[in-house]
PDB file of N, CA and C in Angstrom:
ATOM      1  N   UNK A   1       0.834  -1.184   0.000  1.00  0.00           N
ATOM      2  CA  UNK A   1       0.000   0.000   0.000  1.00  0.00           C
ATOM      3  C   UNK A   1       0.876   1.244   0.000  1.00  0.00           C
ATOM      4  N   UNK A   2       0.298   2.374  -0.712  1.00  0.00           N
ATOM      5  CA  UNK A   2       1.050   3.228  -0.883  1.00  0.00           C
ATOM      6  C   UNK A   2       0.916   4.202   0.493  1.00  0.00           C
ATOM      7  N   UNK A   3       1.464   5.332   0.583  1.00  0.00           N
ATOM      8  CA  UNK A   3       1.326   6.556   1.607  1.00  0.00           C
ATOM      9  C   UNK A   3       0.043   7.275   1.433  1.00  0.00           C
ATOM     10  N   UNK A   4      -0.246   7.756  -0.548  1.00  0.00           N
ATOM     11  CA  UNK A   4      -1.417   7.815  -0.333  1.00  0.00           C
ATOM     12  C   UNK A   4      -2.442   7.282  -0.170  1.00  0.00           C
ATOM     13  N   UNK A   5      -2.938   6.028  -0.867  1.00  0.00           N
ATOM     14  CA  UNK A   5      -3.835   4.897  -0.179  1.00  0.00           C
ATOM     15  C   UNK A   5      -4.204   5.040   1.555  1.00  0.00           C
ATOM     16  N   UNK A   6      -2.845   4.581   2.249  1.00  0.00           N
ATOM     17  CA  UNK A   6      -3.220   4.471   3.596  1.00  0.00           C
ATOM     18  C   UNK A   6      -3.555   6.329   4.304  1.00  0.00           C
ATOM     19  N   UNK A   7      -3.732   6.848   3.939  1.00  0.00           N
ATOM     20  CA  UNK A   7      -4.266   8.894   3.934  1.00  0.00           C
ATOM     21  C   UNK A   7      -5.017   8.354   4.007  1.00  0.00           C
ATOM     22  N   UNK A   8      -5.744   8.140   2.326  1.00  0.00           N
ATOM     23  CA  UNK A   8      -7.159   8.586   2.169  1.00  0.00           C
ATOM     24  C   UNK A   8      -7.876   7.403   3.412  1.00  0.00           C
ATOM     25  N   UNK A   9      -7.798   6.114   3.262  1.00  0.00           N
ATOM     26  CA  UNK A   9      -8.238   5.266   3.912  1.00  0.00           C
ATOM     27  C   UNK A   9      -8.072   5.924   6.107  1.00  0.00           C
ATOM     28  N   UNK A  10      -7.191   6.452   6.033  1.00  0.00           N
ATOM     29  CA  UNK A  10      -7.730   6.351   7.871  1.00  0.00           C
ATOM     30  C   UNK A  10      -8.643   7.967   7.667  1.00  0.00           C
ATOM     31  N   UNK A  11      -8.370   8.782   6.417  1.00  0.00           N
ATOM     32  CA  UNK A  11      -9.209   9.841   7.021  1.00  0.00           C
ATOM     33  C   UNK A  11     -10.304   9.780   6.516  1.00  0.00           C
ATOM     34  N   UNK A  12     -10.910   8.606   5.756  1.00  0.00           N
ATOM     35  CA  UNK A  12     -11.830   8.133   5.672  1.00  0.00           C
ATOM     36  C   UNK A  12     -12.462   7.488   6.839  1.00  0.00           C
ATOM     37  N   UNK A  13     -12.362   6.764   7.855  1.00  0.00           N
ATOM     38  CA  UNK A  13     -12.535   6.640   8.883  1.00  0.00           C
ATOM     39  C   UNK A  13     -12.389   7.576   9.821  1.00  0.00           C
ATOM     40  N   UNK A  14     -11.577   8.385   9.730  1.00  0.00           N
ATOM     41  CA  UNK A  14     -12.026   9.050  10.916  1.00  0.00           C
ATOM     42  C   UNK A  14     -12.934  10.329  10.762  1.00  0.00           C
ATOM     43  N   UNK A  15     -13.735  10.427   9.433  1.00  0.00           N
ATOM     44  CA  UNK A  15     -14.773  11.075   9.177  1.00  0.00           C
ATOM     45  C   UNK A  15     -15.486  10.354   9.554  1.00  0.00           C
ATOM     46  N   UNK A  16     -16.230   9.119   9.572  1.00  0.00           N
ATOM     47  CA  UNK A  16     -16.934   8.237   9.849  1.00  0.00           C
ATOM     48  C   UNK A  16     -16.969   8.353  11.398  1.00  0.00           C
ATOM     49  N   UNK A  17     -15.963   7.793  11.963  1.00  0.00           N
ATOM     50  CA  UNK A  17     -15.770   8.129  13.655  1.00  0.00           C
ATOM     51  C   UNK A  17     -16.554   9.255  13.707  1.00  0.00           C
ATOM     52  N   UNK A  18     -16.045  10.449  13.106  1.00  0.00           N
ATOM     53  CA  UNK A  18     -16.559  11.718  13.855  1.00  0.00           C
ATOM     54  C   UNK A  18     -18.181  12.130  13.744  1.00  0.00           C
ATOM     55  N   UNK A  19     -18.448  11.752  12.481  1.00  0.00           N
ATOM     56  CA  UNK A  19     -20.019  12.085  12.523  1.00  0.00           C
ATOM     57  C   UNK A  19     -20.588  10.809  13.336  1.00  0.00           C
ATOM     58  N   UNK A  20     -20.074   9.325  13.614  1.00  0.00           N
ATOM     59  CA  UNK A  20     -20.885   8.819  15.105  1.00  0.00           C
ATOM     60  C   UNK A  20     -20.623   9.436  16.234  1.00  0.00           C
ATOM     61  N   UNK A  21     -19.531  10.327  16.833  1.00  0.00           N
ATOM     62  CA  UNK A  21     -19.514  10.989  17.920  1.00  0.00           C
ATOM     63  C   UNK A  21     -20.533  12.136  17.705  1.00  0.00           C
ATOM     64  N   UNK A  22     -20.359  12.812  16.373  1.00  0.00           N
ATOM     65  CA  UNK A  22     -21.625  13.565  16.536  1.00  0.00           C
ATOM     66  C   UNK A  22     -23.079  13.673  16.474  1.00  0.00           C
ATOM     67  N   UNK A  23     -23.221  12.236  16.072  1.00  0.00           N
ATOM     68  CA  UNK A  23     -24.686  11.932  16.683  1.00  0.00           C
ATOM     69  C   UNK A  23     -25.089  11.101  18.034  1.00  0.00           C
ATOM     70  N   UNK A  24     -23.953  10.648  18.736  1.00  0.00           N
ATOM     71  CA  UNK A  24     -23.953  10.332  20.531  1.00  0.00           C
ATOM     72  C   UNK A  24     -24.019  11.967  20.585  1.00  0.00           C
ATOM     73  N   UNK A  25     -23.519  12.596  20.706  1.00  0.00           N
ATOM     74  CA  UNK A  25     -23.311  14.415  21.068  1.00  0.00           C
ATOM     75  C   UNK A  25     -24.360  14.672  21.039  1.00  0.00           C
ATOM     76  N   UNK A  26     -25.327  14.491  19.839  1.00  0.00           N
ATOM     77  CA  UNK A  26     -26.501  15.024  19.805  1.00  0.00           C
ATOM     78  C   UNK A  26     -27.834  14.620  20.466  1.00  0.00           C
ATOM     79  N   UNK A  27     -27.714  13.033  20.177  1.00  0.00           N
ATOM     80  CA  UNK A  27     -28.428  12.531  21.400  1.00  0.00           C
ATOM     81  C   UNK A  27     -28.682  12.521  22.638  1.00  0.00           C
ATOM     82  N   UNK A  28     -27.190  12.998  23.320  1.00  0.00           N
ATOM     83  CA  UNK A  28     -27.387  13.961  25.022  1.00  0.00           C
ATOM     84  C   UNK A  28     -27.495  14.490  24.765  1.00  0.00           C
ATOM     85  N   UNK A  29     -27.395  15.562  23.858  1.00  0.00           N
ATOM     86  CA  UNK A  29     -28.007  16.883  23.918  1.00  0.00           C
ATOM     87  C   UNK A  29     -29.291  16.695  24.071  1.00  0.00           C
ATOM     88  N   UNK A  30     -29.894  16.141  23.444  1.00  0.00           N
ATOM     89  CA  UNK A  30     -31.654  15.918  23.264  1.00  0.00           C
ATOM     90  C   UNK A  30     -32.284  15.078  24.650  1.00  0.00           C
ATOM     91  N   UNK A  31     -31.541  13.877  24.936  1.00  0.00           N
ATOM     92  CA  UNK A  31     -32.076  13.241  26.466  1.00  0.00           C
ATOM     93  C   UNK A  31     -31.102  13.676  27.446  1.00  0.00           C
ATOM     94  N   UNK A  32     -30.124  14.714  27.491  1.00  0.00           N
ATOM     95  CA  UNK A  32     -29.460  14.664  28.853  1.00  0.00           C
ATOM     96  C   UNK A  32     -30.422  14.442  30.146  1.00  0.00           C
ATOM     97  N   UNK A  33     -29.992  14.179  31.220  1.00  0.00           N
ATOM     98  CA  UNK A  33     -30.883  14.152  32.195  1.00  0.00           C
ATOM     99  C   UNK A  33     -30.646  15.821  32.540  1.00  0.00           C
ATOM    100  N   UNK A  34     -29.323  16.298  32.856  1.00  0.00           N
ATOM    101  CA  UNK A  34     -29.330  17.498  33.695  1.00  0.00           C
ATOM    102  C   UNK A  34     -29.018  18.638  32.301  1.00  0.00           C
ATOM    103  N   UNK A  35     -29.039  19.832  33.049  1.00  0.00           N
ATOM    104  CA  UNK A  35     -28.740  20.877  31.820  1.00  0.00           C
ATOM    105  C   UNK A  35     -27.059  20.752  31.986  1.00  0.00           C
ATOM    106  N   UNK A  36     -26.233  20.614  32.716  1.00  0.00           N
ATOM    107  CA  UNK A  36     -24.616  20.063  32.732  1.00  0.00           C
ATOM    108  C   UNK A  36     -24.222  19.372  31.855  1.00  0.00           C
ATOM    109  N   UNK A  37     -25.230  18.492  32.033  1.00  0.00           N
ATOM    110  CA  UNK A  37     -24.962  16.794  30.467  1.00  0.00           C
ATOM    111  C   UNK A  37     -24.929  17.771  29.222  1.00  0.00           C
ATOM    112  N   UNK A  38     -26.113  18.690  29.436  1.00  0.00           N
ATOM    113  CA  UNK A  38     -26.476  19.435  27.947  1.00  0.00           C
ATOM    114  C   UNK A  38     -25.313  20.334  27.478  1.00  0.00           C
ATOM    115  N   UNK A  39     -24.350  21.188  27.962  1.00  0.00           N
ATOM    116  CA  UNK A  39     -23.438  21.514  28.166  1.00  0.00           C
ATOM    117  C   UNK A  39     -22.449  20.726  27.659  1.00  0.00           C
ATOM    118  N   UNK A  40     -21.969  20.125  28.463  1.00  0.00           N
ATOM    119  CA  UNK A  40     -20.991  19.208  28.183  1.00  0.00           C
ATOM    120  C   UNK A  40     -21.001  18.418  26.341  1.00  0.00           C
ATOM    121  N   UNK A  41     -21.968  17.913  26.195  1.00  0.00           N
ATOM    122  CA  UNK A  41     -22.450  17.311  24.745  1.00  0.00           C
ATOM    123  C   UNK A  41     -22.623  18.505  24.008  1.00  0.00           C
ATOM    124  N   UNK A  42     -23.281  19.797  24.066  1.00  0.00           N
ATOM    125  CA  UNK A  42     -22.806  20.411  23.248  1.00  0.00           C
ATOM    126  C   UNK A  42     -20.888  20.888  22.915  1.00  0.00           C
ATOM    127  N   UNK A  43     -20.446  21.034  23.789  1.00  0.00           N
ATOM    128  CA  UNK A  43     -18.863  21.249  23.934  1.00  0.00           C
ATOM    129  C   UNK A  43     -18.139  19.983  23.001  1.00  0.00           C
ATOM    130  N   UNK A  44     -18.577  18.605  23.356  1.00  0.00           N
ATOM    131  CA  UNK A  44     -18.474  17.552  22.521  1.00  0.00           C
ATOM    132  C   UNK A  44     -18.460  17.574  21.128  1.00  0.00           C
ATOM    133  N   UNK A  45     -20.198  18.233  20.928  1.00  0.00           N
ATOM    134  CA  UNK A  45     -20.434  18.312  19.730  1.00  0.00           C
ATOM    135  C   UNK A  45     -19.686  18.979  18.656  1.00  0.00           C
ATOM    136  N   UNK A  46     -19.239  20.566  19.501  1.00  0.00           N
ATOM    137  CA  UNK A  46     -18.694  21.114  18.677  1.00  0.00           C
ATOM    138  C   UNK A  46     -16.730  20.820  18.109  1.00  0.00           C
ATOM    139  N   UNK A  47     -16.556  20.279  19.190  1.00  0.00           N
ATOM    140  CA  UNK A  47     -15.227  19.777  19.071  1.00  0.00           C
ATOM    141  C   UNK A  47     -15.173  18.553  17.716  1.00  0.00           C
ATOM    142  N   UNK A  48     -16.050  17.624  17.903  1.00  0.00           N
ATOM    143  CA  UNK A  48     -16.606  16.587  16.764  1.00  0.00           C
ATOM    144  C   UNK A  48     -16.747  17.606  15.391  1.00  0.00           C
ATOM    145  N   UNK A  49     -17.134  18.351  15.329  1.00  0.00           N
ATOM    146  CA  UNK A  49     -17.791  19.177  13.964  1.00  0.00           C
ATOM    147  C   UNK A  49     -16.382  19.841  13.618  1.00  0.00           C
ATOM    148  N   UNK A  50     -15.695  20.203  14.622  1.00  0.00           N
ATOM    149  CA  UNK A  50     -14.378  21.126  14.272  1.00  0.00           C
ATOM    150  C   UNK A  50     -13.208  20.191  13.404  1.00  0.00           C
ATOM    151  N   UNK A  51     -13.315  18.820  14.264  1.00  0.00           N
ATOM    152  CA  UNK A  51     -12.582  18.020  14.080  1.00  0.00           C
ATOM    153  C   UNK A  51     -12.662  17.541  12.480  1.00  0.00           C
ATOM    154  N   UNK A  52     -13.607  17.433  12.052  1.00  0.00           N
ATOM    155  CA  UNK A  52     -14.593  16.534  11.127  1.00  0.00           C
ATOM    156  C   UNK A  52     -14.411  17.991   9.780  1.00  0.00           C
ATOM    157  N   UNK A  53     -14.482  19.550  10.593  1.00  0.00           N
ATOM    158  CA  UNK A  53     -13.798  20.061   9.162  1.00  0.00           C
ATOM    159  C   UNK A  53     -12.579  19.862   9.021  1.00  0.00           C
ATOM    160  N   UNK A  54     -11.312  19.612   9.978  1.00  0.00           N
ATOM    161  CA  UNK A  54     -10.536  19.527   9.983  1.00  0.00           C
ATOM    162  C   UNK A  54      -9.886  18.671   9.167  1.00  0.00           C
ATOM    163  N   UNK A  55     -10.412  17.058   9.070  1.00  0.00           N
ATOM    164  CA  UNK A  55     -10.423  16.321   8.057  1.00  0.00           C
ATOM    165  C   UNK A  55     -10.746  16.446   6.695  1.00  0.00           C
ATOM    166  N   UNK A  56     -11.786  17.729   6.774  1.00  0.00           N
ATOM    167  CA  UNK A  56     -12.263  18.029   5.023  1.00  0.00           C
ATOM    168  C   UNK A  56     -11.202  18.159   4.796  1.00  0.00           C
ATOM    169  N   UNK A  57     -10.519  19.454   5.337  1.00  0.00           N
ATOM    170  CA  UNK A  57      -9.313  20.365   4.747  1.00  0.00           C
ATOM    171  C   UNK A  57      -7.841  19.486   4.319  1.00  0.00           C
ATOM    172  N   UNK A  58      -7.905  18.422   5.479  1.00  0.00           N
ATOM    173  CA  UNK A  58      -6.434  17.555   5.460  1.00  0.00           C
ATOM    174  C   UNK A  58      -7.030  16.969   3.421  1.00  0.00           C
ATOM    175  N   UNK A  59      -7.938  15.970   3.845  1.00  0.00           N
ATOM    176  CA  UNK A  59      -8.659  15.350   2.173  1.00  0.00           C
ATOM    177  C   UNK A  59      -8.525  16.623   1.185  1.00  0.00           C
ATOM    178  N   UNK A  60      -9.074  17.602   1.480  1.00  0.00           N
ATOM    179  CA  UNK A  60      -9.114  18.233  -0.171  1.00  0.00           C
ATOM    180  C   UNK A  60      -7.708  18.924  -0.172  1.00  0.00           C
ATOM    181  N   UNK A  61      -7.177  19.315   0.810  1.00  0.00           N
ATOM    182  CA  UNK A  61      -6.144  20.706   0.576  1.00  0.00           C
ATOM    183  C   UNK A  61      -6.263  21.977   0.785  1.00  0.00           C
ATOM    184  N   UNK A  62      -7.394  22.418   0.943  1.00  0.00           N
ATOM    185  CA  UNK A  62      -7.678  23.820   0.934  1.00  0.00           C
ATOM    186  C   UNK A  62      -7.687  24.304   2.353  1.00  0.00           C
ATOM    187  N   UNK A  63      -7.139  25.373   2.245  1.00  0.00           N
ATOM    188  CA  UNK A  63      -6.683  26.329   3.567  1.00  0.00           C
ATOM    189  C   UNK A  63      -8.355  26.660   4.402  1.00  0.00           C
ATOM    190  N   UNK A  64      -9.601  27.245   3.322  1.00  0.00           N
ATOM    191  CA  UNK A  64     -10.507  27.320   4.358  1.00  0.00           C
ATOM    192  C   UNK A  64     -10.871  26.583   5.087  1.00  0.00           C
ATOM    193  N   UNK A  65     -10.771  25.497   4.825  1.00  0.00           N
ATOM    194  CA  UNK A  65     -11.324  24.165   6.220  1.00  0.00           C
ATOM    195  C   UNK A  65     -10.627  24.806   7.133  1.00  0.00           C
ATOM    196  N   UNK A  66      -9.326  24.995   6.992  1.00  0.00           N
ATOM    197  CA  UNK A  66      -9.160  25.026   9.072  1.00  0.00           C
ATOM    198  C   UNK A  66      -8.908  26.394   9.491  1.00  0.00           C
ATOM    199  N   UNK A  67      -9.673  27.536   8.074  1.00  0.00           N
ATOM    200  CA  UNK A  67     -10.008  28.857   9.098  1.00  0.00           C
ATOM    201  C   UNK A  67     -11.015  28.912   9.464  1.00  0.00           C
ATOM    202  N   UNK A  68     -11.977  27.806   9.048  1.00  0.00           N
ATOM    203  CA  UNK A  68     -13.237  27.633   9.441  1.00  0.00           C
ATOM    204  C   UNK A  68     -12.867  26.956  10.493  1.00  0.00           C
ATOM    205  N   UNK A  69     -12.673  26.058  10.454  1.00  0.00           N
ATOM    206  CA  UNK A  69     -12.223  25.630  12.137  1.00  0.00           C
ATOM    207  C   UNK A  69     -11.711  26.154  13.212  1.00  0.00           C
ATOM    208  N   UNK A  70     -10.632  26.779  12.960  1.00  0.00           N
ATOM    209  CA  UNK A  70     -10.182  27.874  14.019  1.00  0.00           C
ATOM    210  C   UNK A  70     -11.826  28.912  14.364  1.00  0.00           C
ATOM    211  N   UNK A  71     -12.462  29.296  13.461  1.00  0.00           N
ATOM    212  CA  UNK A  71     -13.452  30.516  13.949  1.00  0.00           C
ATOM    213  C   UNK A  71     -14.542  29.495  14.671  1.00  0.00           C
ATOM    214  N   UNK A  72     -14.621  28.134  14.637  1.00  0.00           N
ATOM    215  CA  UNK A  72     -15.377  27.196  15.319  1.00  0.00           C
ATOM    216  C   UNK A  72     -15.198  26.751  16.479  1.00  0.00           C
ATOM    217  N   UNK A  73     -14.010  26.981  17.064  1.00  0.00           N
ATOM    218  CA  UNK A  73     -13.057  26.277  18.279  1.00  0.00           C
ATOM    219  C   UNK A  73     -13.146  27.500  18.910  1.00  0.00           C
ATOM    220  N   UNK A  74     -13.306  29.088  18.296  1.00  0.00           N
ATOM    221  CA  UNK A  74     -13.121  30.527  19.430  1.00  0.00           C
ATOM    222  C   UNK A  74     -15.004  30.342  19.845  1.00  0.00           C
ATOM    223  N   UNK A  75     -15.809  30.108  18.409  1.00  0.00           N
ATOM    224  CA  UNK A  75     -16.745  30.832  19.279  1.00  0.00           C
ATOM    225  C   UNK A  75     -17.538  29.257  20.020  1.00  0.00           C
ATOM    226  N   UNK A  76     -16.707  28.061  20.012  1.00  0.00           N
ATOM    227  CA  UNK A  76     -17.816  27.413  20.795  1.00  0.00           C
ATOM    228  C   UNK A  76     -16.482  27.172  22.113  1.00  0.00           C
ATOM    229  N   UNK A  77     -15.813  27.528  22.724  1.00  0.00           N
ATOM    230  CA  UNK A  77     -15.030  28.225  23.940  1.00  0.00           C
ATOM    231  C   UNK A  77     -15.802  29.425  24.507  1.00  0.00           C
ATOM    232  N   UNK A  78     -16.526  30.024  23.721  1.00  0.00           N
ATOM    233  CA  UNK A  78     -16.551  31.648  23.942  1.00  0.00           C
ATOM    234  C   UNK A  78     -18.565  30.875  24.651  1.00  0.00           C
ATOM    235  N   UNK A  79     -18.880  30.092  23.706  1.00  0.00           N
ATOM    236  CA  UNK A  79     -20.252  29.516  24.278  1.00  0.00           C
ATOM    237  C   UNK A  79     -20.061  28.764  25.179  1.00  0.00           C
ATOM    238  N   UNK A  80     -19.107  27.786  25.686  1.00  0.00           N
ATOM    239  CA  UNK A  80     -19.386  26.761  26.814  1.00  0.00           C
ATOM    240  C   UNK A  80     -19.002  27.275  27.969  1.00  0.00           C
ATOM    241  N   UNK A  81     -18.179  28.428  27.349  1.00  0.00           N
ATOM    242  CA  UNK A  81     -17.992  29.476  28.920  1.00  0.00           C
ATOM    243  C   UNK A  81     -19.280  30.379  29.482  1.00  0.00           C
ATOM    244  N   UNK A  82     -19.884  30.952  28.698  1.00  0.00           N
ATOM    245  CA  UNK A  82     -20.838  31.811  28.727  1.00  0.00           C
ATOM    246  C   UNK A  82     -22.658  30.367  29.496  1.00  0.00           C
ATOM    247  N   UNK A  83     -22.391  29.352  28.644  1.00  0.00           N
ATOM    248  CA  UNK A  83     -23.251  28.220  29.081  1.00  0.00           C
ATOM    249  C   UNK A  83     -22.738  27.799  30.364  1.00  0.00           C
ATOM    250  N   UNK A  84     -22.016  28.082  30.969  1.00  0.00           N
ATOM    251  CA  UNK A  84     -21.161  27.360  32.200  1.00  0.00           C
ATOM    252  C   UNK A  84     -21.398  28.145  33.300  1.00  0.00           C
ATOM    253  N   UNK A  85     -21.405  29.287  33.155  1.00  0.00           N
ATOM    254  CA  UNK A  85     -21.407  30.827  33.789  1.00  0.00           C
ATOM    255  C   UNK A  85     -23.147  31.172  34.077  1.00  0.00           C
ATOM    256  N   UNK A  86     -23.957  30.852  33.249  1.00  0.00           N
ATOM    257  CA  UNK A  86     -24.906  31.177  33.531  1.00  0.00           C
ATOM    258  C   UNK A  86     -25.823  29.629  34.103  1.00  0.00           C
ATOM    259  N   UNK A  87     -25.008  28.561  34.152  1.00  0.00           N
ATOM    260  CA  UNK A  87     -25.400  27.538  35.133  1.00  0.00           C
ATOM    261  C   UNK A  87     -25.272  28.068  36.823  1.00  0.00           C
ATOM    262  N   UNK A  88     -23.675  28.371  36.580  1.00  0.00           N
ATOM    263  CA  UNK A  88     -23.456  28.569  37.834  1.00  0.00           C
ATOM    264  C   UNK A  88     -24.216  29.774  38.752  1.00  0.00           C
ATOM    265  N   UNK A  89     -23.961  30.601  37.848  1.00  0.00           N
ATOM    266  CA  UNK A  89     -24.981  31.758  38.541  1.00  0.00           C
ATOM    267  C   UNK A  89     -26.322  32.277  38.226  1.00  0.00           C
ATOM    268  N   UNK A  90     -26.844  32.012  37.228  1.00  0.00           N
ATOM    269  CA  UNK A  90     -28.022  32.427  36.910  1.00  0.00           C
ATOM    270  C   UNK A  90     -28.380  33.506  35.899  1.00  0.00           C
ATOM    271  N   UNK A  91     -26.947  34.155  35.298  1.00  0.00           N
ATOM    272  CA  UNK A  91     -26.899  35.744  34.389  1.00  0.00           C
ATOM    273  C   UNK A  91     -25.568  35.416  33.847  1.00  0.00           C
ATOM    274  N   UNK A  92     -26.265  35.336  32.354  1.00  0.00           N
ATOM    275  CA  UNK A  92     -24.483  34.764  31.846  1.00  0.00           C
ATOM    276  C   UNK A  92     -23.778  36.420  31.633  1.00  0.00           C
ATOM    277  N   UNK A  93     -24.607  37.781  31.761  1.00  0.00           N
ATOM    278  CA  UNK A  93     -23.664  39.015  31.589  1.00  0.00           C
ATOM    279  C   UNK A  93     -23.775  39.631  33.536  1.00  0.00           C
ATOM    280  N   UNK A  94     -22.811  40.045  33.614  1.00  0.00           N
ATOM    281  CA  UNK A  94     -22.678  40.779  35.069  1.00  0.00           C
ATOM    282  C   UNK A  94     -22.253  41.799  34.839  1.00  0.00           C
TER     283      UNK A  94
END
């Protein structure tokens, strides 16, 4: 097998991997028991989706996959903080 063969083949799988993590992700999202679970699986989720462009970009080549990713990784940090914050206290602005 060549170098490229064995590429395409694991990031073929691990697109596969990632969209089943992102439908476990989505499924707590939808039955979590607590709003924490809900949290957490979204944070999941978005890490899965970041990941999963990340792989577009490695497969095709093109640079926007992972400036799209980078602007995916600030604003779902910028949400699980703001979702975290307004668990804890009740007002995600002070």
């Amino acid at each position: 097998m060549s170098a490229g063969t064995i590429l395409v083949w694991s990031v073929t799988v691990a697109e596969i991997a990632l969209v089943i993590a992102m439908a476990l992700a989505a499924y707590r999202m939808l039955r979590g028991p607590r709003a924490q679970d809900r949290v957490l699986a979204l944070d999941a989720f978005y890490i899965a989706g970041m990941s999963l462009i990340l792989t577009f970009g490695i497969e095709t080549g093109e640079t926007v996959y992972f400036e799209a990713a980078l602007v995916i990784s600030l604003l779902g940090f910028v949400a699980t903080a703001a979702l975290a914050k307004f668990l804890m206290r009740g007002e995600p602005i002070e």
